[in-house]
Protein backbone atom coordinates (compact mmCIF):
# COMPACT_ATOMS: atom_id res chain seq x y z
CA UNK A 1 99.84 71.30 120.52
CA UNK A 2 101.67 73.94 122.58
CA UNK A 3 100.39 75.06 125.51
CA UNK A 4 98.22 78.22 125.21
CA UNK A 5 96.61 75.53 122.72
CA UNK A 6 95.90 72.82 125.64
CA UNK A 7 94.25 76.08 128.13
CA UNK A 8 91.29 75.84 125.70
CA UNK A 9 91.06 72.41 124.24
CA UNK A 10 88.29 70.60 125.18
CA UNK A 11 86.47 73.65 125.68
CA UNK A 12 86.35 75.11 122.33
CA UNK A 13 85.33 74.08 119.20
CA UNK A 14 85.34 76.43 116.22
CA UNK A 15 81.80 76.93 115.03
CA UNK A 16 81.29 75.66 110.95
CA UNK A 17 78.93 79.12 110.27
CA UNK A 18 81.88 80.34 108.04
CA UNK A 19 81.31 78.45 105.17
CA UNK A 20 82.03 78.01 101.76
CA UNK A 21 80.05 81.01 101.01
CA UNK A 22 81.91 83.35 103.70
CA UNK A 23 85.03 82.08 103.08
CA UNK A 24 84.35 82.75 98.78
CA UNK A 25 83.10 86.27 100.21
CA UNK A 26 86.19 86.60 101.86
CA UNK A 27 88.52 85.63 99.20
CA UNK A 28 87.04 88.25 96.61
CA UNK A 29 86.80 91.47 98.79
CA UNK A 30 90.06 90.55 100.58
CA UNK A 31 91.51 89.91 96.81
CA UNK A 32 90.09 93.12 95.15
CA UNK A 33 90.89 95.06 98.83
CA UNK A 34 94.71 94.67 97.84
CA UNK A 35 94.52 95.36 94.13
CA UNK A 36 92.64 98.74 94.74
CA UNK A 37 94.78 99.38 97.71
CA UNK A 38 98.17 98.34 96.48
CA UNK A 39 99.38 101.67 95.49
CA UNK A 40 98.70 103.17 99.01
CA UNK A 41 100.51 99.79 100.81
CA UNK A 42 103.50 100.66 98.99
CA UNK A 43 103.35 104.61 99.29
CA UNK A 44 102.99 103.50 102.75
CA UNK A 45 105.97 100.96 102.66
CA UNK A 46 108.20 103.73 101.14
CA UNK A 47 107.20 106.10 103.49
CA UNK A 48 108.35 103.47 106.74
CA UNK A 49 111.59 102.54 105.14
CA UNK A 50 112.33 106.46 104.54
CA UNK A 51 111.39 107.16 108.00
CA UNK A 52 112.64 104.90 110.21
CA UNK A 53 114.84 101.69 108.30
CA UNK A 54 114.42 98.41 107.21
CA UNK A 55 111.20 97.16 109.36
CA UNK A 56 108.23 97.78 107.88
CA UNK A 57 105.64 95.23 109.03
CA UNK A 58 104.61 94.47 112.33
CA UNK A 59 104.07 91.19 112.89
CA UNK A 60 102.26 89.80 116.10
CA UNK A 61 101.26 86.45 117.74
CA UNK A 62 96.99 86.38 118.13
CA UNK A 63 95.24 84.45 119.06
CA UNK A 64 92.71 82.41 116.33
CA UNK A 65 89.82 80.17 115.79
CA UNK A 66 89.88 78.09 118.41
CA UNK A 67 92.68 79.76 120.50
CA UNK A 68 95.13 78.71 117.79
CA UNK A 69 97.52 81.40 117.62
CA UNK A 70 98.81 83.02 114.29
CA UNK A 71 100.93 85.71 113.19
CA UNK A 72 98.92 88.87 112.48
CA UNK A 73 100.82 91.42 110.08
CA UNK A 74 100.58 94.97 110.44
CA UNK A 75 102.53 97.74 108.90
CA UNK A 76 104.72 99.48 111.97
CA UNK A 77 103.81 102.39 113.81
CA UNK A 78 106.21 103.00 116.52
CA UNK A 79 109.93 103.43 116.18
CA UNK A 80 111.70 100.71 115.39
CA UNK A 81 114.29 100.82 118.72
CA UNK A 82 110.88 100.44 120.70
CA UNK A 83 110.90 97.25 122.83
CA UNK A 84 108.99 94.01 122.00
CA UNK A 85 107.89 93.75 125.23
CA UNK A 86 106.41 97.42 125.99
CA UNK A 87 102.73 97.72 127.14
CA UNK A 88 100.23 96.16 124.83
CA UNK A 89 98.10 98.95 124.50
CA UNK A 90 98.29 101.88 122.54
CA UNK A 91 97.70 105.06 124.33
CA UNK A 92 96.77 108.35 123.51
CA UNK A 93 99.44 110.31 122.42
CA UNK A 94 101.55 107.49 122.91
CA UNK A 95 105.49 108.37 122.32
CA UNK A 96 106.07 105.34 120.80
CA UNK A 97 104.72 106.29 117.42
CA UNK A 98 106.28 107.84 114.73
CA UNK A 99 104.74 110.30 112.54
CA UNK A 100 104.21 107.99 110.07
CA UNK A 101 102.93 105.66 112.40
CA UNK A 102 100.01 108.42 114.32
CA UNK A 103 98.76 108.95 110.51
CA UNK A 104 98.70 104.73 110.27
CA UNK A 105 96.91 104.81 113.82
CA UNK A 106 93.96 107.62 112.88
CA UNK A 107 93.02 106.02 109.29
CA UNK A 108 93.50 102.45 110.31
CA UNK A 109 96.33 102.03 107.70
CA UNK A 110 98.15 99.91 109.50
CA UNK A 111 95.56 96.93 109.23
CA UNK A 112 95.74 96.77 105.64
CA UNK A 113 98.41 93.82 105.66
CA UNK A 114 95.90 91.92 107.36
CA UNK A 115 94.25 91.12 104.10
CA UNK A 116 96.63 88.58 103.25
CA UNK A 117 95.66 86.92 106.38
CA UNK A 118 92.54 86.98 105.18
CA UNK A 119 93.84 85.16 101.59
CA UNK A 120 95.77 82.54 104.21
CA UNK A 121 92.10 81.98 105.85
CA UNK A 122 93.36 82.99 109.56
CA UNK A 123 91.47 85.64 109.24
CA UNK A 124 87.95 86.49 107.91
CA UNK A 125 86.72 89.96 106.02
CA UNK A 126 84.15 90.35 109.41
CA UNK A 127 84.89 88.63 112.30
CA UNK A 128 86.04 89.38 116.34
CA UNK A 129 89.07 91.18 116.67
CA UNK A 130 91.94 88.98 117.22
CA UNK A 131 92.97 89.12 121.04
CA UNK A 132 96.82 89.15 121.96
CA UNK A 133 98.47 86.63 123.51
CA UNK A 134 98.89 89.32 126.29
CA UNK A 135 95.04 89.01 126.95
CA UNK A 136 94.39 85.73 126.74
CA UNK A 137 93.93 84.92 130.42
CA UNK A 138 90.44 87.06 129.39
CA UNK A 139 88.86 84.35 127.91
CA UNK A 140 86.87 82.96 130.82
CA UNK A 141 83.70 82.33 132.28
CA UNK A 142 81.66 81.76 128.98
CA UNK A 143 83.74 84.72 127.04
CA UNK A 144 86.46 82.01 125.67
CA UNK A 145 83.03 81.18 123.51
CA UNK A 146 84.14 84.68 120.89
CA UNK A 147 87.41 81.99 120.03
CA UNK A 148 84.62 79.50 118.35
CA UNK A 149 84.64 82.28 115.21
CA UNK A 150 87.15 83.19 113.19
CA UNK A 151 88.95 86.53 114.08
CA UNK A 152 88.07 89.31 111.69
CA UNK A 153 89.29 92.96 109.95
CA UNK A 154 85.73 93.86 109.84
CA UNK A 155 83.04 93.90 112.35
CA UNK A 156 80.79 95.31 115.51
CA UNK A 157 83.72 95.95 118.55
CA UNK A 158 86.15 96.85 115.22
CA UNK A 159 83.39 99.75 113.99
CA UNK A 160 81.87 100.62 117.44
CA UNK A 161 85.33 100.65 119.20
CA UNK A 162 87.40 102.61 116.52
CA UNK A 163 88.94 105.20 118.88
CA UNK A 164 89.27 102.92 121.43
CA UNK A 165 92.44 104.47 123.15
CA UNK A 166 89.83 107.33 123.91
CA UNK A 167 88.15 105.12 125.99
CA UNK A 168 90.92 104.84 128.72
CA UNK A 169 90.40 107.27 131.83
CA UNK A 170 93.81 108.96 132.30
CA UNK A 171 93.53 108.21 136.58
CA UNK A 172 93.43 104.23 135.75
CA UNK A 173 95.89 101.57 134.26
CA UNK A 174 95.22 100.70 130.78
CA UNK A 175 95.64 97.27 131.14
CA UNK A 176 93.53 96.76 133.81
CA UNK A 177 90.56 98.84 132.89
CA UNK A 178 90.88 96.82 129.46
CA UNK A 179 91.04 93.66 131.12
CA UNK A 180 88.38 94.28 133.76
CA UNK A 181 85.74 96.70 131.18
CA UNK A 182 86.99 97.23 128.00
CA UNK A 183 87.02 93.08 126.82
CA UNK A 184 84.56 92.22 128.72
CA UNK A 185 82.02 94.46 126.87
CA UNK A 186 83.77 93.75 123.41
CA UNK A 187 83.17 89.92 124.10
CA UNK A 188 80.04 90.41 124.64
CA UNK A 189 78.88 92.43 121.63
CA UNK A 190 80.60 89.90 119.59
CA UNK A 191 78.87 87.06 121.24
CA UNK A 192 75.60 88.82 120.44
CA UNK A 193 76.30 88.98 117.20
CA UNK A 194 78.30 86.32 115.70
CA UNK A 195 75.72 83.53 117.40
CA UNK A 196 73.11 85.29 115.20
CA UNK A 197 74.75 86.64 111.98
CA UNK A 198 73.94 86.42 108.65
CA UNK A 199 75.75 87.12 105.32
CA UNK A 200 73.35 89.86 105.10
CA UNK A 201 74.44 91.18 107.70
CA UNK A 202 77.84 90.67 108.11
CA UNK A 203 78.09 92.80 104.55
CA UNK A 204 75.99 95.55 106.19
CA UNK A 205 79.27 95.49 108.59
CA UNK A 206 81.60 95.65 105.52
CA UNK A 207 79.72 98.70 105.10
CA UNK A 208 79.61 100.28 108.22
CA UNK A 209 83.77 99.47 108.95
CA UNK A 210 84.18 101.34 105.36
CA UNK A 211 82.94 104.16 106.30
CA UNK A 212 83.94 103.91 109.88
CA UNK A 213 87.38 103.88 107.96
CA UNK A 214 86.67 107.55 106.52
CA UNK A 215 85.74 108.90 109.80
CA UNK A 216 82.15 108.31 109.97
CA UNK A 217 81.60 106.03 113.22
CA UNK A 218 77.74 105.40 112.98
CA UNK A 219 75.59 104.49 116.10
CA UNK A 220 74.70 101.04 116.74
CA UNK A 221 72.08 99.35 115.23
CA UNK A 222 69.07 98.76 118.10
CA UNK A 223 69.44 94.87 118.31
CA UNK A 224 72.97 94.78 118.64
């Protein structure tokens, strides 16, 4: 056990609502997800390696179910001479991104190598966003609770938070209006839902992220 491990054990325990049933769920949609959308990963993949070199994934430490960390893939969207250790938000605009990588950014692109996190079962089909390690100091005073469920592509904060370098006022530091407003409110909408969620209505989400994918971002349901 390393130590962002032993910073939340014995206050954590992951919850058992993601079953055999969510996890079968999981395994189908993630497992038809890449057969439909194999074609466009490897347009995609062709298009990085044409545009800026070898690297085409991102890959990322996040944290998991029970503050466990695992490596998140992504397919690259900033230029590969970028530092590891720039901020770890994405701005507006930022300069960091190739051209390849704003068109990744605006459809959501990019998260399509999480599927096979989903396949590995570190990640679910609808679940909380996985937080980076840069964030994880966030996770107090009863908000650590979101790491009980495991970390989703899909899912309230993911749909209602699409565009959420928007959110950022321009006279404030990104990392600390993210840390002080941003995750705060995210943790909480996930803590309303997950503690109540069915697999009715977790495929309603499906839904809802699927279109959220092709630009339609629709209002929040009234008991969120």
């Amino acid at each position: 056990m390393n130590a962002l491990d032993m910073s939340f054990h014995g206050r954590l325990t992951v919850n058992p609502a993601h079953g055999l049933a969510r996890r079968s769920i999981d395994l189908v949609v993630a497992g038809i997800a890449i057969v439909i959308s194999a074609p466009l990963m490897l347009l995609i993949a062709v298009a990085l390696r044409v545009e800026g070199g070898r690297s085409i994934l991102f890959v990322q430490t996040r944290l998991g179910a029970g503050g466990r960390p695992f490596h998140m893939y992504k397919f690259r969207k900033f230029r590969v001479d970028c530092s590891p250790h720039g901020p770890a938000l994405t701005a507006v605009g930022d300069s960091r991104m190739t051209t390849v990588g704003r068109f990744l950014a605006a459809t959501k692109f990019d998260e399509l190598p999480q599927l096979w996190n989903v396949l590995k079962g570190e990640m679910a089909v609808v679940g909380p966003r996985p937080e980076s390690l840069a964030f994880a100091d966030c996770f107090r005073g009863g908000l650590e609770a979101v790491l009980q469920y495991k970390p989703g592509l899909l899912g309230p904060t993911q749909v209602l938070f699409r565009h959420e370098a928007h959110f950022f006022p321009r006279s404030q530091d990104p990392a600390l209006f993210y840390r002080e407003v941003m995750f705060p409110a995210k943790a909480r909408i996930d803590l309303s839902y997950y503690s109540r969620r069915t697999i009715a209505s977790d495929i309603v989400w499906m839904a809802r992220g699927f279109l959220a994918v092709l630009g339609w971002v629709p209002p929040p349901p009234v008991d969120i």
